[in-house]
C-alpha atoms as a PDB file:
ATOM      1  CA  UNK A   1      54.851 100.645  85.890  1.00  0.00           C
ATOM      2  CA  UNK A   2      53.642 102.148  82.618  1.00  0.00           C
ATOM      3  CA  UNK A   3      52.590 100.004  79.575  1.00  0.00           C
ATOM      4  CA  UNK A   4      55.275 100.101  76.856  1.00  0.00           C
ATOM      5  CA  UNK A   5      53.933 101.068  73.922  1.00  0.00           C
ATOM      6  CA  UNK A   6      55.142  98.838  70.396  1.00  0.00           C
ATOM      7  CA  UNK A   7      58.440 101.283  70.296  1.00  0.00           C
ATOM      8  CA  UNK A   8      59.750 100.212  73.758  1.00  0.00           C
ATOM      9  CA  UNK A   9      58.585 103.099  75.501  1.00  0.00           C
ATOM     10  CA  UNK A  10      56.565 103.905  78.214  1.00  0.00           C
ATOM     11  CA  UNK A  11      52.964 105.099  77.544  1.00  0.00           C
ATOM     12  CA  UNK A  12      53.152 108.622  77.918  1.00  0.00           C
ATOM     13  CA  UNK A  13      56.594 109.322  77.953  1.00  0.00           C
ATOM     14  CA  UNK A  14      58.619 111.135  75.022  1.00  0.00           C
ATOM     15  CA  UNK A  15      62.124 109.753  73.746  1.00  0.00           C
ATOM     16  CA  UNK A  16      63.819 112.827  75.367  1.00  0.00           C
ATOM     17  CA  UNK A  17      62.045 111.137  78.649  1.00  0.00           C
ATOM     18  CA  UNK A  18      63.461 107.582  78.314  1.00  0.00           C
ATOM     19  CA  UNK A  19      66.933 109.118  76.830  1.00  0.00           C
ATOM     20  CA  UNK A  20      67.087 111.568  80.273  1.00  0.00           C
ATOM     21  CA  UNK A  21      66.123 108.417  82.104  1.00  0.00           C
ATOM     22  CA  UNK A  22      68.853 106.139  80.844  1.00  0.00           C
ATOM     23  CA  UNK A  23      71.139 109.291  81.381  1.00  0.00           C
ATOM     24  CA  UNK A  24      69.940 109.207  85.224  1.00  0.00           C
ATOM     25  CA  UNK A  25      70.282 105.366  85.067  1.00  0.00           C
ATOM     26  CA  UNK A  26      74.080 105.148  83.516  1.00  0.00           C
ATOM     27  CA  UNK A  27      75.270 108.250  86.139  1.00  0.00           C
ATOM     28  CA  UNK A  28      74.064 106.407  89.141  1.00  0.00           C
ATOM     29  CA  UNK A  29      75.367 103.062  88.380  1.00  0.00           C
ATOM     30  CA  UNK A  30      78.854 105.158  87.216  1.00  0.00           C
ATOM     31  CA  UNK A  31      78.769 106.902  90.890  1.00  0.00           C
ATOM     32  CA  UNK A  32      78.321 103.722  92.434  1.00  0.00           C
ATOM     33  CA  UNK A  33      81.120 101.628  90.721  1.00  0.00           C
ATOM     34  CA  UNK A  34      83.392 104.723  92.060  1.00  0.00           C
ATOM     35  CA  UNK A  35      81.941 105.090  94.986  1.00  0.00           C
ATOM     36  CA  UNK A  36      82.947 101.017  95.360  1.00  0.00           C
ATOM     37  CA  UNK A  37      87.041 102.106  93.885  1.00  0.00           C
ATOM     38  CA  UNK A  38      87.280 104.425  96.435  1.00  0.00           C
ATOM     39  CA  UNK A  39      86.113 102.589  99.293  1.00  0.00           C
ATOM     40  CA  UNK A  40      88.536  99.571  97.583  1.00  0.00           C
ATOM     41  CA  UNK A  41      91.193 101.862  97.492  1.00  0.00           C
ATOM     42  CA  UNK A  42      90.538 103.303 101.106  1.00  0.00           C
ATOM     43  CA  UNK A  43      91.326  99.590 102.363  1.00  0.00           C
ATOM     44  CA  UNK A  44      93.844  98.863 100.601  1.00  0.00           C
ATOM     45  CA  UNK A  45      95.796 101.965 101.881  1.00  0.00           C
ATOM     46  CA  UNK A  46      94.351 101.375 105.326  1.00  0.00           C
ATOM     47  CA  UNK A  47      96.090  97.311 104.918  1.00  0.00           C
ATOM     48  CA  UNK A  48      99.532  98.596 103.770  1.00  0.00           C
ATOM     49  CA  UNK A  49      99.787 101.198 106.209  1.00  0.00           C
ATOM     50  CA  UNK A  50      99.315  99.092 108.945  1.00  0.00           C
ATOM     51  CA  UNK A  51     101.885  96.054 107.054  1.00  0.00           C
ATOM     52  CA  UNK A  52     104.327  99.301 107.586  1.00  0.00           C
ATOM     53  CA  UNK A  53     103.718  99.118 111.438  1.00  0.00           C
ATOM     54  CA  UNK A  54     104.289  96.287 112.010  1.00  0.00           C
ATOM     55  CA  UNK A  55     107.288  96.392 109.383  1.00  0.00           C
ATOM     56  CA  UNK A  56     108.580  99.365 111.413  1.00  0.00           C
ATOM     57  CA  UNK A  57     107.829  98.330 114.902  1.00  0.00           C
ATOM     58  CA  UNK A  58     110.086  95.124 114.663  1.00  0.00           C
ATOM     59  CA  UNK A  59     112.480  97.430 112.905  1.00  0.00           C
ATOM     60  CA  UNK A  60     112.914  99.942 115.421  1.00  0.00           C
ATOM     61  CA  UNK A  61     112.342  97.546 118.299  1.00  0.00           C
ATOM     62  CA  UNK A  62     113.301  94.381 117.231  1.00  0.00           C
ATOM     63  CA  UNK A  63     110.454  92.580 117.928  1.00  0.00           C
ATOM     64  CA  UNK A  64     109.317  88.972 116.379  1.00  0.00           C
ATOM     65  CA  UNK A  65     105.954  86.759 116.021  1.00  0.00           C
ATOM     66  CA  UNK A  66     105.914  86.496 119.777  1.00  0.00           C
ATOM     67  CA  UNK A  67     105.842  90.407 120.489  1.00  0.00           C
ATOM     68  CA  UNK A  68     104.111  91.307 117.699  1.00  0.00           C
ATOM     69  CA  UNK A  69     101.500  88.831 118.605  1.00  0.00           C
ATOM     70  CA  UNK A  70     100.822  91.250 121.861  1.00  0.00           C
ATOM     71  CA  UNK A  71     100.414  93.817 119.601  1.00  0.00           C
ATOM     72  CA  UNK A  72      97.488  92.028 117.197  1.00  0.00           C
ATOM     73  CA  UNK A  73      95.989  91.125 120.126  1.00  0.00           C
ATOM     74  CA  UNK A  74      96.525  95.150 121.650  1.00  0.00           C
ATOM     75  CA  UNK A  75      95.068  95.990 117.880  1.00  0.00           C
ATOM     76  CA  UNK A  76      91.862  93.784 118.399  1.00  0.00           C
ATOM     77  CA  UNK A  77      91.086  94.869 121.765  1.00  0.00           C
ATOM     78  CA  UNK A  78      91.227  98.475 120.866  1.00  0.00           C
ATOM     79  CA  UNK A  79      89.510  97.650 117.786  1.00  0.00           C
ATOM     80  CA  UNK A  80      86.829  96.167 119.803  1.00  0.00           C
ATOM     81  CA  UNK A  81      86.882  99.007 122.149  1.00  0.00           C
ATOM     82  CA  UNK A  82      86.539 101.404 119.686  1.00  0.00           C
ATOM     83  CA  UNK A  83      83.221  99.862 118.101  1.00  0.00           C
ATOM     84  CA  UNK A  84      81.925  99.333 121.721  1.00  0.00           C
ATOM     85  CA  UNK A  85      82.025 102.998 122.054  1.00  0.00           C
ATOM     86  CA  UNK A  86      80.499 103.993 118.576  1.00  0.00           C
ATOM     87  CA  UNK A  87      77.588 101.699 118.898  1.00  0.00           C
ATOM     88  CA  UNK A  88      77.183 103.082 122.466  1.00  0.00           C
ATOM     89  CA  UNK A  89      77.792 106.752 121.919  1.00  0.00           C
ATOM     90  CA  UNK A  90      78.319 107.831 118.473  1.00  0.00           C
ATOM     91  CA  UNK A  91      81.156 107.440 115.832  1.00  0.00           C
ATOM     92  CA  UNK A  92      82.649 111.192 116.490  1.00  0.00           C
ATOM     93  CA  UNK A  93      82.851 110.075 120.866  1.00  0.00           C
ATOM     94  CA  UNK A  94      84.837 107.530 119.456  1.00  0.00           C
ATOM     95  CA  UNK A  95      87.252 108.930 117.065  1.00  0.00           C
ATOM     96  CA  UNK A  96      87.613 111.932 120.201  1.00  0.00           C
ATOM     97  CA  UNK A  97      88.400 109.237 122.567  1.00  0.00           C
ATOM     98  CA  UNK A  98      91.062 107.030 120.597  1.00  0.00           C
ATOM     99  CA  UNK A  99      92.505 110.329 119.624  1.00  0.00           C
ATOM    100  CA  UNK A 100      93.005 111.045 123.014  1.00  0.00           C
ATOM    101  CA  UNK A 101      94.415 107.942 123.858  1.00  0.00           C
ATOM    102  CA  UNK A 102      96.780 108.234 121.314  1.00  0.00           C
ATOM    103  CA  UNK A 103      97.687 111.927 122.511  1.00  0.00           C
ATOM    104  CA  UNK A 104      98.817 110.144 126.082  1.00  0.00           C
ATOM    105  CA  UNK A 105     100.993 107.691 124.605  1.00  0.00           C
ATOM    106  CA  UNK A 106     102.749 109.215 122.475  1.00  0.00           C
ATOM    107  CA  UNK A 107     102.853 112.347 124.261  1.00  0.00           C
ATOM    108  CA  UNK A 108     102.385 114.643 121.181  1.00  0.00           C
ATOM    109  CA  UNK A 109      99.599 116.369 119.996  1.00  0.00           C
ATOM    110  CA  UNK A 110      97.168 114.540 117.621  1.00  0.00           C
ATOM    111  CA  UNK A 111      94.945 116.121 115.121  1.00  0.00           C
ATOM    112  CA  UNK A 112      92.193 115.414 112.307  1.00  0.00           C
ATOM    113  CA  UNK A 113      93.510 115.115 109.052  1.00  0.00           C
ATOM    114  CA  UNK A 114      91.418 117.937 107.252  1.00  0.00           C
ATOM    115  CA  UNK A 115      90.486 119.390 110.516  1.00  0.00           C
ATOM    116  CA  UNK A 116      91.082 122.625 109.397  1.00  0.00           C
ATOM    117  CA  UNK A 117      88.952 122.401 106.124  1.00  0.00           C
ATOM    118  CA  UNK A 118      85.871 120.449 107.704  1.00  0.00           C
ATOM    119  CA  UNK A 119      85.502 123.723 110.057  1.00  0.00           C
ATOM    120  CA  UNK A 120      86.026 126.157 107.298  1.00  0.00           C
ATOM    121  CA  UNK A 121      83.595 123.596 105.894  1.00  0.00           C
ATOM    122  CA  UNK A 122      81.128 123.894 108.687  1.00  0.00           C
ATOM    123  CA  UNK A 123      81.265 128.062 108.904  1.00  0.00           C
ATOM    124  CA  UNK A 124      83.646 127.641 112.528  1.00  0.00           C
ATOM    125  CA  UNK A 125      86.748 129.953 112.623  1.00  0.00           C
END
């Protein structure tokens, strides 16, 4: 690192340097605290979405602690599946293959959210 001269700055460098420097310093540390609010708000949506499965499960099927047990327990082995698969093949095998899954159970098609825009996105038709 450069000497600081008596002024506080570096040897060398103007004030328009250090003043574009602190600029690059504040926007970085600005893109990361909302880079961290989205990724806070990302879980949170992700843990009240699935509070209204299980919310709507036992309403539409009645089920209690013991069923809904099974389904944690589905949840984690999926889960577990699904990382199995990423770490072994690659994020986008994954996401293809619990997409598919969920295609044969529910017996309706299933698309990417934004699927559309990442191939307009990408140049595809």
């Amino acid at each position: 690192m450069k000497q600081k001269t008596k002024n506080g700055k570096p040897r060398g460098a103007s004030f328009a340097d250090v003043l574009a420097h602190k600029r690059q310093m504040r926007a970085a540390v600005e893109k990361a605290a909302a880079d961290k609010m989205v990724e806070v708000r990302s879980e949170i949506a992700v843990q009240r979405i699935l509070w209204l499965a299980v919310a709507s499960i036992a309403d539409a099927y009645g089920f209690g602690a013991k069923r809904l047990d099974l389904f944690f327990r589905a949840l984690d082995e999926n889960t577990r599946e699904y990382q199995r698969m990423a770490e072994e093949n690659d994020e986008d095998y994954a996401n293809e293959k619990l997409r598919l899954k969920a295609e044969r159970v529910t017996g309706t098609q299933i698309r990417y959210l934004y699927e559309w825009e990442a191939a307009q996105a990408a140049g595809k038709p």
